[in-house]
N, C-alpha and C. Protein backbone atom coordinates (compact mmCIF):
# COMPACT_ATOMS: atom_id res chain seq x y z
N UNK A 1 1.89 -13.67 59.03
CA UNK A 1 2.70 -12.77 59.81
C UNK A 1 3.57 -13.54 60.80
N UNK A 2 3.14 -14.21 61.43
CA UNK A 2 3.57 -15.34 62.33
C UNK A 2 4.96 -16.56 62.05
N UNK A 3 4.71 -16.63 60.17
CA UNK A 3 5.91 -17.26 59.69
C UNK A 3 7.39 -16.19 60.05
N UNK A 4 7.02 -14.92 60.04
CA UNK A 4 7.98 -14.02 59.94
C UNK A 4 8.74 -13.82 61.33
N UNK A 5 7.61 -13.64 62.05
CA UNK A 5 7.70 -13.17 63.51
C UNK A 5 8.33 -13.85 64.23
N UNK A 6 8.32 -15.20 64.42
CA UNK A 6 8.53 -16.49 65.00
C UNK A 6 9.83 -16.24 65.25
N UNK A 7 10.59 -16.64 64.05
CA UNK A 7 12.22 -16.51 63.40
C UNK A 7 12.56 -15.44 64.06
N UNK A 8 12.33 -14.15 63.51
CA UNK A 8 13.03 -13.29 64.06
C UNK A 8 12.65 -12.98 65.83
N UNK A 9 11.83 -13.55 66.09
CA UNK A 9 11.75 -13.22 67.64
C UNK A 9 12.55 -14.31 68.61
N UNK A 10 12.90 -15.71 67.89
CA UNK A 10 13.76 -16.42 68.14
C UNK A 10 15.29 -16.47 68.48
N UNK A 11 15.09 -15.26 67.26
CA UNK A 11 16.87 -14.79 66.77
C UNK A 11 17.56 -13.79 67.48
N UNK A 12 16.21 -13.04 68.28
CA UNK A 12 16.39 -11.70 68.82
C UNK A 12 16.79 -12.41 70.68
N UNK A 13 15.64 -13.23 70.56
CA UNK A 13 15.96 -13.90 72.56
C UNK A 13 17.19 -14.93 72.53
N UNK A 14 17.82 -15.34 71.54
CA UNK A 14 18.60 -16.07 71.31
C UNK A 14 20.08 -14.94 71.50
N UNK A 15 19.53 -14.20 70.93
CA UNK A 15 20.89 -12.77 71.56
C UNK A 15 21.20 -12.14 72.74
N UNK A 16 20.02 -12.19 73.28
CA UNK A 16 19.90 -11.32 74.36
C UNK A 16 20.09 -12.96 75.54
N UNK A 17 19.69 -14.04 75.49
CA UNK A 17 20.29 -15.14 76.44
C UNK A 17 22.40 -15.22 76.10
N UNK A 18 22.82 -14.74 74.83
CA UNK A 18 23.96 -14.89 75.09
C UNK A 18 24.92 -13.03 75.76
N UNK A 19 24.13 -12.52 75.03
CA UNK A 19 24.45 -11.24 75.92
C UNK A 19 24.04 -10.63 76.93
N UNK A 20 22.95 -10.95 77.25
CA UNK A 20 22.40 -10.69 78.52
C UNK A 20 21.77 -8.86 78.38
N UNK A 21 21.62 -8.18 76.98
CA UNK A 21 21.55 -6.85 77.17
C UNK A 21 20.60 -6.68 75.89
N UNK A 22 18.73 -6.61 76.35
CA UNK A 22 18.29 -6.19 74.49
C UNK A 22 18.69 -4.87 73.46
N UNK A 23 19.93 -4.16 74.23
CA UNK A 23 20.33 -3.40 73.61
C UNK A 23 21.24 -3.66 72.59
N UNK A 24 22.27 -4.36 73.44
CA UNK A 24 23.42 -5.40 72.43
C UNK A 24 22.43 -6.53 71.14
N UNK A 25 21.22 -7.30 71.64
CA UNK A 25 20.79 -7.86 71.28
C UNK A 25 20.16 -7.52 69.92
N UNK A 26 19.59 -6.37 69.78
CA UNK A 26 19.36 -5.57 69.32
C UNK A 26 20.20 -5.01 67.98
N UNK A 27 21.45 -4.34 68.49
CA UNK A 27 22.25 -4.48 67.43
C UNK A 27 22.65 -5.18 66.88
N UNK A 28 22.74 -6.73 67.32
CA UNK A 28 23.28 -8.10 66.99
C UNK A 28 22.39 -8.13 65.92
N UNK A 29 20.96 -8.51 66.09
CA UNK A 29 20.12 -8.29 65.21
C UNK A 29 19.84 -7.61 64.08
N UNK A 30 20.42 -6.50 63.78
CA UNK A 30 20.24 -5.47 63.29
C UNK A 30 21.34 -5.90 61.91
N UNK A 31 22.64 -6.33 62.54
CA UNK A 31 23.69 -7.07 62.13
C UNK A 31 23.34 -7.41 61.15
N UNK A 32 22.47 -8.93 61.68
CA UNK A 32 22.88 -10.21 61.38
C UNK A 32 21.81 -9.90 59.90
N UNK A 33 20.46 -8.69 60.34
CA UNK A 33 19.37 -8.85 59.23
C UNK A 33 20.15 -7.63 57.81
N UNK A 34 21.15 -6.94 58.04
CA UNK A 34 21.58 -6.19 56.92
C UNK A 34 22.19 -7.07 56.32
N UNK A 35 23.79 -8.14 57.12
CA UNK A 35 24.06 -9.37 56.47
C UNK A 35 23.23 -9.67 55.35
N UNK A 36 22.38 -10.79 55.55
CA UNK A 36 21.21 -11.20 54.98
C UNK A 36 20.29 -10.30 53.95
N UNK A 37 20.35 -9.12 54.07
CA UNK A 37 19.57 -8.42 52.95
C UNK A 37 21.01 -8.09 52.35
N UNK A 38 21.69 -7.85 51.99
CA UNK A 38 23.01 -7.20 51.45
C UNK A 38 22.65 -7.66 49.73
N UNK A 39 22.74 -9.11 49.56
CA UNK A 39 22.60 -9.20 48.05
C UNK A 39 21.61 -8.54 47.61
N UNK A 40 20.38 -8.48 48.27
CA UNK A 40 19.25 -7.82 47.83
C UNK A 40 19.83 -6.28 47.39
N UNK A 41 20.38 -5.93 48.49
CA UNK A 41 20.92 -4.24 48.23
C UNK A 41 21.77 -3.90 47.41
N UNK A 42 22.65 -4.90 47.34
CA UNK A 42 23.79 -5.01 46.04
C UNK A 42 23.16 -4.93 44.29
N UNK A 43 22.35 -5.87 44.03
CA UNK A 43 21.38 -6.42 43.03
C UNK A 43 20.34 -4.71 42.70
N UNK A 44 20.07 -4.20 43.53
CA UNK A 44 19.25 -3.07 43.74
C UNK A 44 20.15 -1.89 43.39
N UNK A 45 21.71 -1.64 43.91
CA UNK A 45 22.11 -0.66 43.82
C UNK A 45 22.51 -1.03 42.39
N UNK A 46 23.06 -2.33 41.73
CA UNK A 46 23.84 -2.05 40.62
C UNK A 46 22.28 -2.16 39.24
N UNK A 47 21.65 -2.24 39.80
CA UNK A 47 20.42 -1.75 38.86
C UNK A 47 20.22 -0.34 38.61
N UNK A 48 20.40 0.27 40.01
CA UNK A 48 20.12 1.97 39.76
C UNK A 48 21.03 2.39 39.14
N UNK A 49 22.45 1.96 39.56
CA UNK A 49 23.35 2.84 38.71
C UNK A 49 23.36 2.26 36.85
N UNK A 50 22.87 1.15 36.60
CA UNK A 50 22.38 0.88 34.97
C UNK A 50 21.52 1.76 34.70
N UNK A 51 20.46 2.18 35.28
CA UNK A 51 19.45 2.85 34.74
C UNK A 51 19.87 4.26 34.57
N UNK A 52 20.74 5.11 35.95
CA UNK A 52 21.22 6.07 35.41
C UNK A 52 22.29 6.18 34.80
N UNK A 53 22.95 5.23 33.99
CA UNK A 53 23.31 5.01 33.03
C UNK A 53 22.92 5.59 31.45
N UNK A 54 22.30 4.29 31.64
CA UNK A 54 21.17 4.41 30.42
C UNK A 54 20.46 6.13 30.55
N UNK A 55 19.77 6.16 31.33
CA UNK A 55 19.61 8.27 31.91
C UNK A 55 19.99 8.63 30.90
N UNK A 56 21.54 8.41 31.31
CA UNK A 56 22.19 9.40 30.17
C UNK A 56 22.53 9.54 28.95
N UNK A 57 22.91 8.14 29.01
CA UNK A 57 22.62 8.03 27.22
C UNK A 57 21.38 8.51 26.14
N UNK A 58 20.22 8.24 27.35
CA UNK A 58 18.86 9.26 26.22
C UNK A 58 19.32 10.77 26.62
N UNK A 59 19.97 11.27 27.30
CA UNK A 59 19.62 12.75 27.24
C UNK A 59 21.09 13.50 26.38
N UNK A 60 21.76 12.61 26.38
CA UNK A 60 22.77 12.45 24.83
C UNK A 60 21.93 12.55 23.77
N UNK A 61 21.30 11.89 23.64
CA UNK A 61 20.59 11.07 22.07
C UNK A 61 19.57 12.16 21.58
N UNK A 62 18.78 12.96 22.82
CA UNK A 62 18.05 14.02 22.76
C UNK A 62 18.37 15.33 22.51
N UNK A 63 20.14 15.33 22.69
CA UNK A 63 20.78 16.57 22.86
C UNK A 63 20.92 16.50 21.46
N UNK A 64 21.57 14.95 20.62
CA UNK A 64 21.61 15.00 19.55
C UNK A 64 21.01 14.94 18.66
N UNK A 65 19.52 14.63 18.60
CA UNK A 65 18.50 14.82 18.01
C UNK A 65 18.36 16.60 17.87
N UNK A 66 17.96 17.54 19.08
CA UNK A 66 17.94 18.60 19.07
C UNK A 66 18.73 19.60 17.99
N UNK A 67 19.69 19.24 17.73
CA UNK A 67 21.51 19.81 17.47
C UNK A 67 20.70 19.21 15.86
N UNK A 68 20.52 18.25 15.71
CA UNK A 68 19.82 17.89 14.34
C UNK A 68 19.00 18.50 13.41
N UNK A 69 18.10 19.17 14.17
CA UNK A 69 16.65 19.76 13.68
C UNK A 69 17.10 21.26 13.88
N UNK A 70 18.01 21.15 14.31
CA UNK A 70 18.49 23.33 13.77
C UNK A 70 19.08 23.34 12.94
N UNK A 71 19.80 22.15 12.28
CA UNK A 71 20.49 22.13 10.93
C UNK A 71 19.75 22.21 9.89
């Protein structure tokens, strides 16, 4: 826990000594950690939209299967 904590509690007093406000500091933070996750979120969103993708292509394939078996 401590590997984690360290860093970011570093990163956080390191904001608030140049702004002087843990509110500003705070958002600085907030910033700097979406920055930093972004590929993660990028990588994540263009996965979901493949899958509902793909979604739809089975409920095509099912529509056309269906449409099949009344013939």
């Amino acid at each position: 826990m401590s590997i984690i904590l360290t860093p970011f509690a570093k990163l956080l007093l390191l904001f608030y000594d140049i702004t002087g406000s843990y509110g500003v500091a705070l958002i600085l933070f907030s910033l700097v950690i979406r920055l930093v996750l972004f590929p993660v979120f990028l990588k994540g969103r263009k996965g979901m939209l493949g899958m509902s993708g793909l979604a739809e292509k089975q409920k095509v394939q099912i529509g056309r299967a269906s449409c099949r078996e009344r013939v």
